[in-house]
N, C-alpha and C. Protein backbone atom coordinates (compact mmCIF):
# COMPACT_ATOMS: atom_id res chain seq x y z
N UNK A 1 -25.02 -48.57 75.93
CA UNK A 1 -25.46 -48.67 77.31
C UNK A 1 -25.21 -50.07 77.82
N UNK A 2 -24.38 -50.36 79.09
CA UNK A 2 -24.37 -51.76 79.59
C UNK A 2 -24.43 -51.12 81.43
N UNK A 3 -24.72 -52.52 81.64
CA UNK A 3 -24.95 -52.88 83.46
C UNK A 3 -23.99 -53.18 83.66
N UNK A 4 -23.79 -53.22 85.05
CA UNK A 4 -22.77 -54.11 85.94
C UNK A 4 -23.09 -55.81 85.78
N UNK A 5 -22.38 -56.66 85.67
CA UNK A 5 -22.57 -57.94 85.63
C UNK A 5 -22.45 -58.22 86.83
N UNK A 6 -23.31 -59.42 87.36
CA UNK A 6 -22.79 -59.90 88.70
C UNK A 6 -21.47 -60.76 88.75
N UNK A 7 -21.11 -61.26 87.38
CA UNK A 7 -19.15 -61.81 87.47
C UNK A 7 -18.56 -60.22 87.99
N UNK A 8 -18.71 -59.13 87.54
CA UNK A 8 -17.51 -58.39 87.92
C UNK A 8 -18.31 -57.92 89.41
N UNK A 9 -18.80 -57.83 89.63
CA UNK A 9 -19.23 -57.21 90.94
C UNK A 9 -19.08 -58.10 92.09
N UNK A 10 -19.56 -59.71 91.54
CA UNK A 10 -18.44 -60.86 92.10
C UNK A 10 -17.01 -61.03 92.69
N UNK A 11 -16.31 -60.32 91.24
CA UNK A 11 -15.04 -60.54 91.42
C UNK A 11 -14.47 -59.27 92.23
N UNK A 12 -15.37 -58.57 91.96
CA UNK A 12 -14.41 -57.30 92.71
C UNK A 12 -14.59 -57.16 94.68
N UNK A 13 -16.12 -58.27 94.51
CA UNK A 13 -16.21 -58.65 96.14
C UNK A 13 -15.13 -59.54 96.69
N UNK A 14 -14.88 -60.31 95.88
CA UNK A 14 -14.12 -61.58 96.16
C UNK A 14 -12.64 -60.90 96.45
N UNK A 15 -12.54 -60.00 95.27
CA UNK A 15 -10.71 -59.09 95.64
C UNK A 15 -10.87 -58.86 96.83
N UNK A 16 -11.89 -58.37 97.87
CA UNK A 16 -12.21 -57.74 98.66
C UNK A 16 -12.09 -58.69 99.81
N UNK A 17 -12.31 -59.93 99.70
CA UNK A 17 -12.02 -60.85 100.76
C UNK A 17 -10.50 -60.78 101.37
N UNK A 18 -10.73 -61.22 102.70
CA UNK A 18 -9.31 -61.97 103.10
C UNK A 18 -9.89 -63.07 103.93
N UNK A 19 -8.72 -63.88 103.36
CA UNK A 19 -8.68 -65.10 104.40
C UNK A 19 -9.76 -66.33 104.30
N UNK A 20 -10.09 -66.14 103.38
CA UNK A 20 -11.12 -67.07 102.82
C UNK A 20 -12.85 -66.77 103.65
N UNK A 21 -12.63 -65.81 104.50
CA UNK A 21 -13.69 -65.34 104.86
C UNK A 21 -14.88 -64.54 103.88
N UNK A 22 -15.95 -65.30 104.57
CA UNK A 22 -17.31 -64.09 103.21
C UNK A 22 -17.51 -63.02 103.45
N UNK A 23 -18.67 -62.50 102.80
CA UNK A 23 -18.35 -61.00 101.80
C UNK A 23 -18.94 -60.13 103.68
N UNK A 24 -19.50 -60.91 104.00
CA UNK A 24 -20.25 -59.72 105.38
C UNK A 24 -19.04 -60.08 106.45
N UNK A 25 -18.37 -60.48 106.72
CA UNK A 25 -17.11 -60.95 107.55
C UNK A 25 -16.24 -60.14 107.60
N UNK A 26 -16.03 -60.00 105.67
CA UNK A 26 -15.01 -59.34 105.56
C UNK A 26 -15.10 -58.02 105.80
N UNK A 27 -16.53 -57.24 105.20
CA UNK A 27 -16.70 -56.08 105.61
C UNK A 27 -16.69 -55.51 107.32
N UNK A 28 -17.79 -56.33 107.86
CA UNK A 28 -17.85 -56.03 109.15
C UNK A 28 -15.93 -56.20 110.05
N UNK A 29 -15.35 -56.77 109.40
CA UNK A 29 -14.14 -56.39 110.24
C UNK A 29 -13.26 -55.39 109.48
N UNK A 30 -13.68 -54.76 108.76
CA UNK A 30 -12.58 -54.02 107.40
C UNK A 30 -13.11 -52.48 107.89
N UNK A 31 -14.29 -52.15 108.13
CA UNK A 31 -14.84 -50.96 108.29
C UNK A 31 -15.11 -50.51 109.54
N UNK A 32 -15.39 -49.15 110.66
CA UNK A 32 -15.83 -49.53 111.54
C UNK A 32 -17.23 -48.48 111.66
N UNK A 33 -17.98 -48.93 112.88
CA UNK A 33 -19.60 -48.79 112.68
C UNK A 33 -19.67 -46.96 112.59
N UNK A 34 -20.29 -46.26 111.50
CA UNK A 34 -20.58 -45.11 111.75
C UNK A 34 -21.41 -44.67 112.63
N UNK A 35 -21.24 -43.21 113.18
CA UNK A 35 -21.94 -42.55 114.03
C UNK A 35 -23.34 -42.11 113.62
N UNK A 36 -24.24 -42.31 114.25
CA UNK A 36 -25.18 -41.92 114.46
C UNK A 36 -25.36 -40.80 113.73
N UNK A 37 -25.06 -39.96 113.65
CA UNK A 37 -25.01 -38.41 112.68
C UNK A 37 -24.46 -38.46 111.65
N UNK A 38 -23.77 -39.48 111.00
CA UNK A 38 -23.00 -39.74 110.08
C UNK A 38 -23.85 -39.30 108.80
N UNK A 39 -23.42 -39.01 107.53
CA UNK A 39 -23.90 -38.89 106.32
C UNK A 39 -23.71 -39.15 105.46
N UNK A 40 -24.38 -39.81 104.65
CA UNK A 40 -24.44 -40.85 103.40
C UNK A 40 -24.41 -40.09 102.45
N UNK A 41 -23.79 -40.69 101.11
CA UNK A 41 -24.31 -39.73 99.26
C UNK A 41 -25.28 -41.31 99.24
N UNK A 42 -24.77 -42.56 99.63
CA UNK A 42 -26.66 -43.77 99.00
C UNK A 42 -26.61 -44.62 99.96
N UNK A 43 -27.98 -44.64 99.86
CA UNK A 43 -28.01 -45.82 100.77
C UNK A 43 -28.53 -47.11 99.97
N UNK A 44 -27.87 -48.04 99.86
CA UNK A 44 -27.89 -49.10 99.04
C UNK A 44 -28.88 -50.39 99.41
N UNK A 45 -29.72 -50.65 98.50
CA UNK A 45 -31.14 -51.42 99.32
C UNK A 45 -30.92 -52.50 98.26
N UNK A 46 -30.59 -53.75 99.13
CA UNK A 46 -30.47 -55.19 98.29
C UNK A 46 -31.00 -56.41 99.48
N UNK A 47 -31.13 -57.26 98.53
CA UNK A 47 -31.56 -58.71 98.93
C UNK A 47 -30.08 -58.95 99.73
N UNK A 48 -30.71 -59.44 100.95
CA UNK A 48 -29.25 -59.86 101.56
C UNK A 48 -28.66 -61.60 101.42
N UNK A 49 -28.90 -61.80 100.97
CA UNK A 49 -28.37 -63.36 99.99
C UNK A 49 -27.13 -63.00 98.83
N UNK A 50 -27.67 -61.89 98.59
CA UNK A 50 -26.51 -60.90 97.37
C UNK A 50 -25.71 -60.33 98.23
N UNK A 51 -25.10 -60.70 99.18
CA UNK A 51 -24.18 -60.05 100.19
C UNK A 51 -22.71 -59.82 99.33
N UNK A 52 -22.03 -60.77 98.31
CA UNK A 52 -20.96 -60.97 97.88
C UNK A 52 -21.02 -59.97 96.91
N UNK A 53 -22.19 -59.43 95.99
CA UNK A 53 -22.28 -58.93 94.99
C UNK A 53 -22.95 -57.57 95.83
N UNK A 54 -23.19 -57.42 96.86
CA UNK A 54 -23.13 -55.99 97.76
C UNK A 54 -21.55 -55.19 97.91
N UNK A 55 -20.77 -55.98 98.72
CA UNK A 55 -19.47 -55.89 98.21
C UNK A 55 -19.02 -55.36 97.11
N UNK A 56 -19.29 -55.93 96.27
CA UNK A 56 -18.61 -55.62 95.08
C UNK A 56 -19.14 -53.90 94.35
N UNK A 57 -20.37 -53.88 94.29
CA UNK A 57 -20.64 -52.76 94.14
C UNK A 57 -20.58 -51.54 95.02
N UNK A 58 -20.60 -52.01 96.02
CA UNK A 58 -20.33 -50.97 97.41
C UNK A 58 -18.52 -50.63 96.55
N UNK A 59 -17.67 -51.51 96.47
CA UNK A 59 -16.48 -50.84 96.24
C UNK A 59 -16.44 -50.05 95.05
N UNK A 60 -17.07 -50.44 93.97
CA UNK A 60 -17.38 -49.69 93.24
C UNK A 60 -17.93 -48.29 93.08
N UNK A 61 -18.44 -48.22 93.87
CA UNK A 61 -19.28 -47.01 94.24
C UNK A 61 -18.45 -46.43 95.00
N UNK A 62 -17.50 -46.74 96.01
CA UNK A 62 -16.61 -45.70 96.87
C UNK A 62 -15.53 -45.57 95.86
N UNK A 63 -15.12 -46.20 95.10
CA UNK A 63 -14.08 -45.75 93.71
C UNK A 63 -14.76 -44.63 93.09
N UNK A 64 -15.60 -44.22 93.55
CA UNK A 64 -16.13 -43.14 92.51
C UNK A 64 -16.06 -41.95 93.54
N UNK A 65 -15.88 -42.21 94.97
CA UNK A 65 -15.87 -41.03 95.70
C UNK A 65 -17.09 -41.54 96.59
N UNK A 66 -18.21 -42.72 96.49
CA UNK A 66 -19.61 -42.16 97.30
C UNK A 66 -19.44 -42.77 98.58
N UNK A 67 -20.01 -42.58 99.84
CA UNK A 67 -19.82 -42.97 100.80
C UNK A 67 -21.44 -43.86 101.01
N UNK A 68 -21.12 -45.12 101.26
CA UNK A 68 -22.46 -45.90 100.82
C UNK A 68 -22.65 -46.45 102.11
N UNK A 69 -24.36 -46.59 102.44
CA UNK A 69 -24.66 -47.27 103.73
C UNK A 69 -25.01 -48.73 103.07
N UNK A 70 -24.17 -49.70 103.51
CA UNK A 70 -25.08 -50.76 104.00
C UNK A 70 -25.35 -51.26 105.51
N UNK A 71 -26.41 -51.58 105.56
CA UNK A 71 -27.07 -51.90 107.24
C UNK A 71 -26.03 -52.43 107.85
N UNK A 72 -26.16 -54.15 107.30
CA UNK A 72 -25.05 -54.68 108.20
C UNK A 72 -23.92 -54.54 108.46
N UNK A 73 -23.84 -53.69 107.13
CA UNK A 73 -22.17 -53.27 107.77
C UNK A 73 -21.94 -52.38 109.08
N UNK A 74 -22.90 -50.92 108.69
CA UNK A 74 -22.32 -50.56 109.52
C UNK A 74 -23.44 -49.89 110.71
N UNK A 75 -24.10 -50.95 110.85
CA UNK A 75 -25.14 -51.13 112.14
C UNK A 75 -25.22 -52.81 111.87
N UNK A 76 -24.28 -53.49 112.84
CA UNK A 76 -23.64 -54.34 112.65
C UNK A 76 -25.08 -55.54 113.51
N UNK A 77 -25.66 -54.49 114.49
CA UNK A 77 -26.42 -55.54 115.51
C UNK A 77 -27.78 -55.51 114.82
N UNK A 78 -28.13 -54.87 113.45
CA UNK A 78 -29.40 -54.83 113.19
C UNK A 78 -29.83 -56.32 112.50
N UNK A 79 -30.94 -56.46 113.15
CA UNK A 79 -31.33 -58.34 112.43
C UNK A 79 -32.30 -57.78 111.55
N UNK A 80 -32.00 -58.10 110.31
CA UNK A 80 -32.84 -57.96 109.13
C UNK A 80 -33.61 -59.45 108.88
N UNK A 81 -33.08 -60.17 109.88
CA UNK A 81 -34.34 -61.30 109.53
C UNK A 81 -35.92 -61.84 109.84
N UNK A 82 -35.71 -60.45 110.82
CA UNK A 82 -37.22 -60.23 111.42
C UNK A 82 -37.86 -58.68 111.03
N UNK A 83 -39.16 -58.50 110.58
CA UNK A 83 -39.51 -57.18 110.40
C UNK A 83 -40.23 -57.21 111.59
N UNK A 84 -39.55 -55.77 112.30
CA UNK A 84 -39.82 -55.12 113.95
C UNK A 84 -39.85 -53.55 113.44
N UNK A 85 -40.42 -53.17 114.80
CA UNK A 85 -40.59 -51.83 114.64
C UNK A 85 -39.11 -51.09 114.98
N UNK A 86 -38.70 -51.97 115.28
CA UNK A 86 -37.10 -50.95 116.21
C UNK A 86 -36.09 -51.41 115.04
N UNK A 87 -36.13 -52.38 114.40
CA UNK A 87 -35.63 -52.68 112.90
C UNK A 87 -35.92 -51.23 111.54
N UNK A 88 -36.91 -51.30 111.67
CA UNK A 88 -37.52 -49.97 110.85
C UNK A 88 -37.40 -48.74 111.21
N UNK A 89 -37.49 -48.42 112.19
CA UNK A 89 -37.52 -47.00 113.15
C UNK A 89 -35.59 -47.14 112.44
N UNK A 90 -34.96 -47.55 113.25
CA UNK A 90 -33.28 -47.64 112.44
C UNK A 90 -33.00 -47.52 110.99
N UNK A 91 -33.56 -48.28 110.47
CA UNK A 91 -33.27 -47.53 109.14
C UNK A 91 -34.16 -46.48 108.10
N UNK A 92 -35.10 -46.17 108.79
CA UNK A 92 -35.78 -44.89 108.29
C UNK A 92 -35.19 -44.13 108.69
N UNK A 93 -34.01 -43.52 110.41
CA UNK A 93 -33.08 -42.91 110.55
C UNK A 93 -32.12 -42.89 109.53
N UNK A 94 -31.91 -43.90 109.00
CA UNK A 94 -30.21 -44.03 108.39
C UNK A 94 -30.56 -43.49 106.77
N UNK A 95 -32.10 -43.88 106.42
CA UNK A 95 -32.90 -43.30 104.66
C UNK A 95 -32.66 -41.66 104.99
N UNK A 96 -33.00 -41.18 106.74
CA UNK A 96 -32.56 -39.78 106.07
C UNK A 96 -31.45 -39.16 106.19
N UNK A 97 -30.35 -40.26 106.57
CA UNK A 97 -29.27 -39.73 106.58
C UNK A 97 -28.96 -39.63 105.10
N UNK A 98 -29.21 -40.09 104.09
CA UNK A 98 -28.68 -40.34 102.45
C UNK A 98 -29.44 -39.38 101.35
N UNK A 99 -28.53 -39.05 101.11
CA UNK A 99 -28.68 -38.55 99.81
C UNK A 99 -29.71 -39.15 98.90
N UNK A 100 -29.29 -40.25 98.29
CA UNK A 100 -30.19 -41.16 97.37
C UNK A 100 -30.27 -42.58 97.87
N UNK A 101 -31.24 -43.33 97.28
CA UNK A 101 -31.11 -44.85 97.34
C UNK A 101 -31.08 -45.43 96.33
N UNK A 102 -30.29 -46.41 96.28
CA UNK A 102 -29.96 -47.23 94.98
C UNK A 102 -30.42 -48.87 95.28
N UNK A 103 -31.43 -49.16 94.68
CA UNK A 103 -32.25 -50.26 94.26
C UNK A 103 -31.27 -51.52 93.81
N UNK A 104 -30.28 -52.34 94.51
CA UNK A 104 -29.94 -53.14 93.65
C UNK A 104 -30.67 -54.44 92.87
N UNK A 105 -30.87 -54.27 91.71
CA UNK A 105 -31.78 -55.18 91.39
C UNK A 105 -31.12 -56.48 90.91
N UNK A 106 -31.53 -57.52 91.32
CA UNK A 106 -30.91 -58.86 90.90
C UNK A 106 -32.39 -60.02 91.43
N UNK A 107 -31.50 -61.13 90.50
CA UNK A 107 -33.17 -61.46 90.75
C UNK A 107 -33.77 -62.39 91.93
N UNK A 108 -32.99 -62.04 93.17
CA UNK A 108 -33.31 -62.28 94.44
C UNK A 108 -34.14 -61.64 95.12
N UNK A 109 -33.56 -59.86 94.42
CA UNK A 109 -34.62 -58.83 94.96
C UNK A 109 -36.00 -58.58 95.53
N UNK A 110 -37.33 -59.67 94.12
CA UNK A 110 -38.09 -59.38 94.82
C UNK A 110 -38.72 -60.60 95.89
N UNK A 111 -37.78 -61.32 96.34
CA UNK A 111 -37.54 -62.00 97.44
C UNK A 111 -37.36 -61.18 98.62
N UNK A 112 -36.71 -60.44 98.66
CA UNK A 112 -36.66 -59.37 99.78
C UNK A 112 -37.87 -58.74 100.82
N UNK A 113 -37.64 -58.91 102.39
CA UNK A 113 -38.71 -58.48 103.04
C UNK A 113 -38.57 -57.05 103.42
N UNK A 114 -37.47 -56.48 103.14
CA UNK A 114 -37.46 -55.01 103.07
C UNK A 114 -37.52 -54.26 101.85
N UNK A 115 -36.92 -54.79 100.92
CA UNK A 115 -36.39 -53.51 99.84
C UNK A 115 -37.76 -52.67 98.94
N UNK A 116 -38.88 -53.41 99.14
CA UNK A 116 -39.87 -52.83 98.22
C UNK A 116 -40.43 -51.35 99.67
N UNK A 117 -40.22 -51.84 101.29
CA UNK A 117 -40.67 -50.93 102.10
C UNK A 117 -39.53 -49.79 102.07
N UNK A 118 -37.98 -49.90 101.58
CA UNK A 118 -36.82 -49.53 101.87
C UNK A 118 -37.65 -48.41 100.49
N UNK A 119 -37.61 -48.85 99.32
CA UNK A 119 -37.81 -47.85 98.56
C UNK A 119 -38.94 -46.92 98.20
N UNK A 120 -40.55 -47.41 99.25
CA UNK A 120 -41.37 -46.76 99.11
C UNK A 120 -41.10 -45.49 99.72
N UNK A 121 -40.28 -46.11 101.22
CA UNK A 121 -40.31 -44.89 102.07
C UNK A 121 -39.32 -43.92 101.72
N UNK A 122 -38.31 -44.18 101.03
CA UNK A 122 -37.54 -43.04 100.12
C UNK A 122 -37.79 -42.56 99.00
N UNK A 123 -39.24 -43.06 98.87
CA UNK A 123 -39.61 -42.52 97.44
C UNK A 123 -40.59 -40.95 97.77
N UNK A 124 -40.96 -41.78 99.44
CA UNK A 124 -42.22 -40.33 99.95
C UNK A 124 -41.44 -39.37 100.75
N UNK A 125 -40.43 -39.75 101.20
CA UNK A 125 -39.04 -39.24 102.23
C UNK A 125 -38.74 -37.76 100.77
N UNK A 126 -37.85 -38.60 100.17
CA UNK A 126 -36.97 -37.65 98.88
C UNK A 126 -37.52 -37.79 97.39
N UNK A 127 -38.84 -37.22 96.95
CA UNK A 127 -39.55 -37.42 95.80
C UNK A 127 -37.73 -37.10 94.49
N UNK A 128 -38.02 -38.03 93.87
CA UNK A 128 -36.66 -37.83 92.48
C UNK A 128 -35.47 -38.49 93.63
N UNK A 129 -35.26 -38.94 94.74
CA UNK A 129 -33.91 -39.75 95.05
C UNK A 129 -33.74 -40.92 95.07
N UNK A 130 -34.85 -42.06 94.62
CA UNK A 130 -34.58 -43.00 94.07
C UNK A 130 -33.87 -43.36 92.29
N UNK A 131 -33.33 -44.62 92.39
CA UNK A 131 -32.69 -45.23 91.56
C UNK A 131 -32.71 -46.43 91.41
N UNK A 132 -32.23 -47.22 90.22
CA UNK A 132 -32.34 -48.47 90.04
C UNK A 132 -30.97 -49.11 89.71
N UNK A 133 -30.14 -49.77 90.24
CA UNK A 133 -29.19 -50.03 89.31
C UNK A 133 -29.08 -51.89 89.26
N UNK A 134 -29.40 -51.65 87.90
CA UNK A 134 -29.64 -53.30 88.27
C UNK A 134 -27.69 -54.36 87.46
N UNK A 135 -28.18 -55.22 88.58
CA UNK A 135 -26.46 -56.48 87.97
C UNK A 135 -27.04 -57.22 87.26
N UNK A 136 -26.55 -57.47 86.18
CA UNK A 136 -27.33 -58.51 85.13
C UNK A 136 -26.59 -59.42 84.79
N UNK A 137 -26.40 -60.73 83.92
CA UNK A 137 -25.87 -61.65 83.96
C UNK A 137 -25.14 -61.42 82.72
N UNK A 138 -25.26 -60.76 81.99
CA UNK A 138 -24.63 -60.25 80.98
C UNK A 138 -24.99 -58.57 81.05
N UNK A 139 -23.62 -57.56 80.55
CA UNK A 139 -24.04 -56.75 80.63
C UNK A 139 -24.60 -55.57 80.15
N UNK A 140 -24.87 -56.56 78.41
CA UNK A 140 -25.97 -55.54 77.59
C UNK A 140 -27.56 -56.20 77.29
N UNK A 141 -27.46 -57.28 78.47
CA UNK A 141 -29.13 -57.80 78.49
C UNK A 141 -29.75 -56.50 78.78
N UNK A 142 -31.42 -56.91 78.44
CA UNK A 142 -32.48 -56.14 78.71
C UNK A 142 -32.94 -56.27 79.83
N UNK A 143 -32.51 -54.82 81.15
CA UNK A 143 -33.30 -54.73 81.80
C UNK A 143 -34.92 -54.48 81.99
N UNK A 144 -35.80 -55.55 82.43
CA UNK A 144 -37.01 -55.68 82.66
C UNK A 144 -37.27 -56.37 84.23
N UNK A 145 -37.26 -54.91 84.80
CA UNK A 145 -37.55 -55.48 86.35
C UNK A 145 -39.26 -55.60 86.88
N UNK A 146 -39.22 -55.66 87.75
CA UNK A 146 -40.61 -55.43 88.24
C UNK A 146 -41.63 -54.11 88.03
N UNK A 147 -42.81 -54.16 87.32
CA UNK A 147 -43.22 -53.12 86.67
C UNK A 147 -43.27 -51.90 87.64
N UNK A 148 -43.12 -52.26 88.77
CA UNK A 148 -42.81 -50.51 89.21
C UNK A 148 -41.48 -50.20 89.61
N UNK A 149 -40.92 -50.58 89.36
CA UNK A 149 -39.30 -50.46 89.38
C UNK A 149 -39.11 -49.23 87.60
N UNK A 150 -40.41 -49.16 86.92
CA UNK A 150 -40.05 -48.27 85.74
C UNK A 150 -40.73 -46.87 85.73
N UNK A 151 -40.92 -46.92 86.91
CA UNK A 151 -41.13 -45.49 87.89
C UNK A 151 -40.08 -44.65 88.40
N UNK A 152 -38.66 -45.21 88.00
CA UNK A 152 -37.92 -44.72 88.92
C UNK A 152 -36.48 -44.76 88.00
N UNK A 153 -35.58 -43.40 87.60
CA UNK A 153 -34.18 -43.54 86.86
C UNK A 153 -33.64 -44.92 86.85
N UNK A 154 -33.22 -45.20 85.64
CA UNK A 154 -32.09 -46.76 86.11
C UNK A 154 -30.54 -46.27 85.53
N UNK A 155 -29.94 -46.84 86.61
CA UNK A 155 -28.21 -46.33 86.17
C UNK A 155 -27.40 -47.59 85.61
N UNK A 156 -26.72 -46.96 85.09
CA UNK A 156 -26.07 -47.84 83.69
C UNK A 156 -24.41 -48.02 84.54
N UNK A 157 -23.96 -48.72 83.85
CA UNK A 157 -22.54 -48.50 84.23
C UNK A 157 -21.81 -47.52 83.93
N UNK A 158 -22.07 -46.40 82.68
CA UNK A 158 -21.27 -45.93 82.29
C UNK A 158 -21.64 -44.52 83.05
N UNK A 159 -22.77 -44.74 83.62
CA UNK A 159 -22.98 -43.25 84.37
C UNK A 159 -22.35 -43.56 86.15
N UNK A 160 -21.74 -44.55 86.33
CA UNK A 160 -20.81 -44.85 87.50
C UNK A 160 -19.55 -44.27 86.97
N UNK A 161 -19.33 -45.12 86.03
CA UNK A 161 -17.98 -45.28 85.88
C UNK A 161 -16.97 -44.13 84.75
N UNK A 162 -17.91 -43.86 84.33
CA UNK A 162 -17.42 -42.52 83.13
C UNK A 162 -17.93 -41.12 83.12
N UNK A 163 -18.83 -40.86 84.08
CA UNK A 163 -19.59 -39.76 84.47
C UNK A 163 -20.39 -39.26 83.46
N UNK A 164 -21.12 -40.48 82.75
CA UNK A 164 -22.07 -40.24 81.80
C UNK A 164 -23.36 -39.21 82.26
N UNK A 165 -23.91 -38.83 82.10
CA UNK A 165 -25.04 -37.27 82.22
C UNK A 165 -26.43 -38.10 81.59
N UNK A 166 -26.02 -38.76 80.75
CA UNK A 166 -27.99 -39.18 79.98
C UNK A 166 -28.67 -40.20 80.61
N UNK A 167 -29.40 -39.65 81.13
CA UNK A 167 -30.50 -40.56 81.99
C UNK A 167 -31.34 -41.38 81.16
N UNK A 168 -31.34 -42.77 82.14
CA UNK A 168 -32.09 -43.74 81.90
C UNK A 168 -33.46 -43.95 81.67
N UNK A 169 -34.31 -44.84 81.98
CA UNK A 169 -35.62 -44.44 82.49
C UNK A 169 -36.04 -43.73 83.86
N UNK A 170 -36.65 -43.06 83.44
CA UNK A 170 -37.39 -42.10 84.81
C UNK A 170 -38.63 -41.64 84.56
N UNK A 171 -38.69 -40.98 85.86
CA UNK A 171 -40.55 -40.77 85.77
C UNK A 171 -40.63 -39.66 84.66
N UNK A 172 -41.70 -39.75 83.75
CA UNK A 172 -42.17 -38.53 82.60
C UNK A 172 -41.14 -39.20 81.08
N UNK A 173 -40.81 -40.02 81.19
CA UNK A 173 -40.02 -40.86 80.01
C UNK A 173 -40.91 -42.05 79.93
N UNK A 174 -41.91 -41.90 78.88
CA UNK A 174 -42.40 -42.55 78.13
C UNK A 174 -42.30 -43.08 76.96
N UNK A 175 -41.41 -44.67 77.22
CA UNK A 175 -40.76 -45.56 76.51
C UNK A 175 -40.91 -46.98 76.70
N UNK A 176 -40.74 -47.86 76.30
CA UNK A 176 -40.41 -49.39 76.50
C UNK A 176 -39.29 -49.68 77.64
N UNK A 177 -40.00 -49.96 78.82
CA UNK A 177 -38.68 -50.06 79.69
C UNK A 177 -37.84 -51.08 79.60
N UNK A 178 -36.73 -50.53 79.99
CA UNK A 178 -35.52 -51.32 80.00
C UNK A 178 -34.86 -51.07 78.59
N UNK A 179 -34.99 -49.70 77.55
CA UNK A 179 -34.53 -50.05 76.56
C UNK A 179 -33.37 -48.74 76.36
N UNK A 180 -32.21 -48.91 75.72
CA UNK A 180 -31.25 -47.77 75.77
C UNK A 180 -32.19 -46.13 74.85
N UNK A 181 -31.53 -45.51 75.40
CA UNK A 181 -31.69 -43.97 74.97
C UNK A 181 -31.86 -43.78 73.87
N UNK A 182 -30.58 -44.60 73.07
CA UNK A 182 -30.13 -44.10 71.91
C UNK A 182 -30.70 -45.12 70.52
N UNK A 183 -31.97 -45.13 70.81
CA UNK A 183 -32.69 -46.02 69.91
C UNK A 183 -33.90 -45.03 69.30
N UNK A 184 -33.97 -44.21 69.15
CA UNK A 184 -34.41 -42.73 68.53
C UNK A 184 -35.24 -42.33 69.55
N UNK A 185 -35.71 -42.64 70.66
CA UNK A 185 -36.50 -41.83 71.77
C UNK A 185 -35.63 -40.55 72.37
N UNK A 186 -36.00 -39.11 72.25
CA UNK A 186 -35.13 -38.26 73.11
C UNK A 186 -36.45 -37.84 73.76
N UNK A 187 -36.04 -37.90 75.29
CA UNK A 187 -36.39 -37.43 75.86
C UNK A 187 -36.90 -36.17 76.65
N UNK A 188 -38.01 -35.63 77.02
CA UNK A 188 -37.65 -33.66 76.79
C UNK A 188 -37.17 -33.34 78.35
N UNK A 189 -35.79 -32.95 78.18
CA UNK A 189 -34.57 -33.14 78.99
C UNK A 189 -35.75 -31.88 80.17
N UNK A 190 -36.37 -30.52 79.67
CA UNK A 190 -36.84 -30.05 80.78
C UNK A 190 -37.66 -30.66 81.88
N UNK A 191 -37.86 -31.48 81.37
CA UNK A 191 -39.22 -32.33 82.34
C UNK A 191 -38.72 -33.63 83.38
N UNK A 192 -37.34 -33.56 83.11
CA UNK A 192 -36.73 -34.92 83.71
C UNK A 192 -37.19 -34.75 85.09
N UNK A 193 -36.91 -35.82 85.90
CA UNK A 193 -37.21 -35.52 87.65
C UNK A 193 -35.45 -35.29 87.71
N UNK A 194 -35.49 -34.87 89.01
CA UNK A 194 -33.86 -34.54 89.74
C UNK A 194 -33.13 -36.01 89.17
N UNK A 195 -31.94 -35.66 89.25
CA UNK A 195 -30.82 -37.13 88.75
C UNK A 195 -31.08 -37.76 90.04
N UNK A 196 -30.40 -38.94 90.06
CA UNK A 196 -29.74 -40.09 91.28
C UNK A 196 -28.12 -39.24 91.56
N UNK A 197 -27.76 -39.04 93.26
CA UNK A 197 -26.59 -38.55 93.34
C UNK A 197 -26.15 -37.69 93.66
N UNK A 198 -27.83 -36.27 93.55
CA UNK A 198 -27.69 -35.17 93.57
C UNK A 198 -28.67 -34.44 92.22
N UNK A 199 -28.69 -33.18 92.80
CA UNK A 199 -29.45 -32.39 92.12
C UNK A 199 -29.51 -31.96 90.91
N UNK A 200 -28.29 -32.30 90.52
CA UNK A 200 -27.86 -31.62 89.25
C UNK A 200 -27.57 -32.61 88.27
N UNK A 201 -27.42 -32.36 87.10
CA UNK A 201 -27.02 -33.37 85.78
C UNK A 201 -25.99 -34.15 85.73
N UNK A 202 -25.49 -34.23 86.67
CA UNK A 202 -24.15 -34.92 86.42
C UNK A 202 -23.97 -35.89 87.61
N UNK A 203 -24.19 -37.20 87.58
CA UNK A 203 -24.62 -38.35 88.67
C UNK A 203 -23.11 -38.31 89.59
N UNK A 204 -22.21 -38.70 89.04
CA UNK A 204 -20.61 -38.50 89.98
C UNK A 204 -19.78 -37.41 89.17
């Protein structure tokens, strides 16, 4: 079991640049703003200081097929630097446009003045459509996020990138969080909550 590192999720933001312009520059002129009715497979909830390493996983994630919301990208006029009601009212629209939400965890996160409200309200919105996927600085450290962050699946890289099926921690998996699968805990697969991604066993 390994994470995404923030070097490759770095680097794959940085491929993503032109012109020596940064990671929200580049997006906001690369993409253009979706419609209002539009529909998401995640909506991706991060510290916006991790803008470069948003990037990077956002491309990652559309290499796999998913069509991912981030705010600024593509509700370009929303100011996330003030919590307003017309700030919130907007993206509780856009939580039910998505499928799932994916928690990026890094350790800016719980710096964030949205992401702990971003994931309560998709936790009461879509009970089982939260996720965790955390960037780590290496990518077979031990994830240990914030103790309620082990309430909720965490996705690995290999269930991005290889269409791995064995779930992480989730709710009714009673284990040492943050620790791989395959350390003799099996889990009793009937009792799992729904995957991240969709309903069924198989995340992409």
């Amino acid at each position: 079991m390994s994470y995404f590192t923030q070097a490759e999720a770095r680097k794959v933001g940085q491929q993503a640049l032109r012109g020596g312009r940064s990671a929200i520059d580049a997006i906001k002129n690369a993409q253009k703003n979706y419609k209002v009715t539009e529909r998401f497979d995640i909506f991706l909830s991060h510290a916006m200081v991790d803008s470069e390493l948003v990037l990077g996983i956002k491309v990652l994630l559309e290499e796999e097929g998913k069509k991912v919301y981030v705010d600024w990208v593509d509700d370009q006029a929303l100011d996330r630097n003030r919590v307003t009601a017309d700030t919130a009212e907007l993206l509780r629209h856009r939580m039910r446009q998505c499928e799932t939400l994916l928690y990026l965890a890094t350790e800016n996160a719980p710096k964030s003045k949205w992401m702990p409200w971003e994931l309560g309200y998709f936790d009461g919105y879509k009970n089982g459509g939260v996720s965790v996927l955390p960037v780590m600085h290496e990518s077979d450290s031990p994830f240990e996020g914030q103790e309620y962050l082990g309430l909720y699946p965490v996705v690995t890289k290999e269930m991005v990138v290889q269409s791995n099926t064995r779930p992480a921690l989730g709710r009714g998996i009673h284990r040492p969080y943050g620790l791989p699968l395959d350390v003799g805990f099996t889990p009793d697969l009937p009792d799992l909550p729904d995957f991240p991604f969709g309903g069924s066993r198989t995340l992409f």
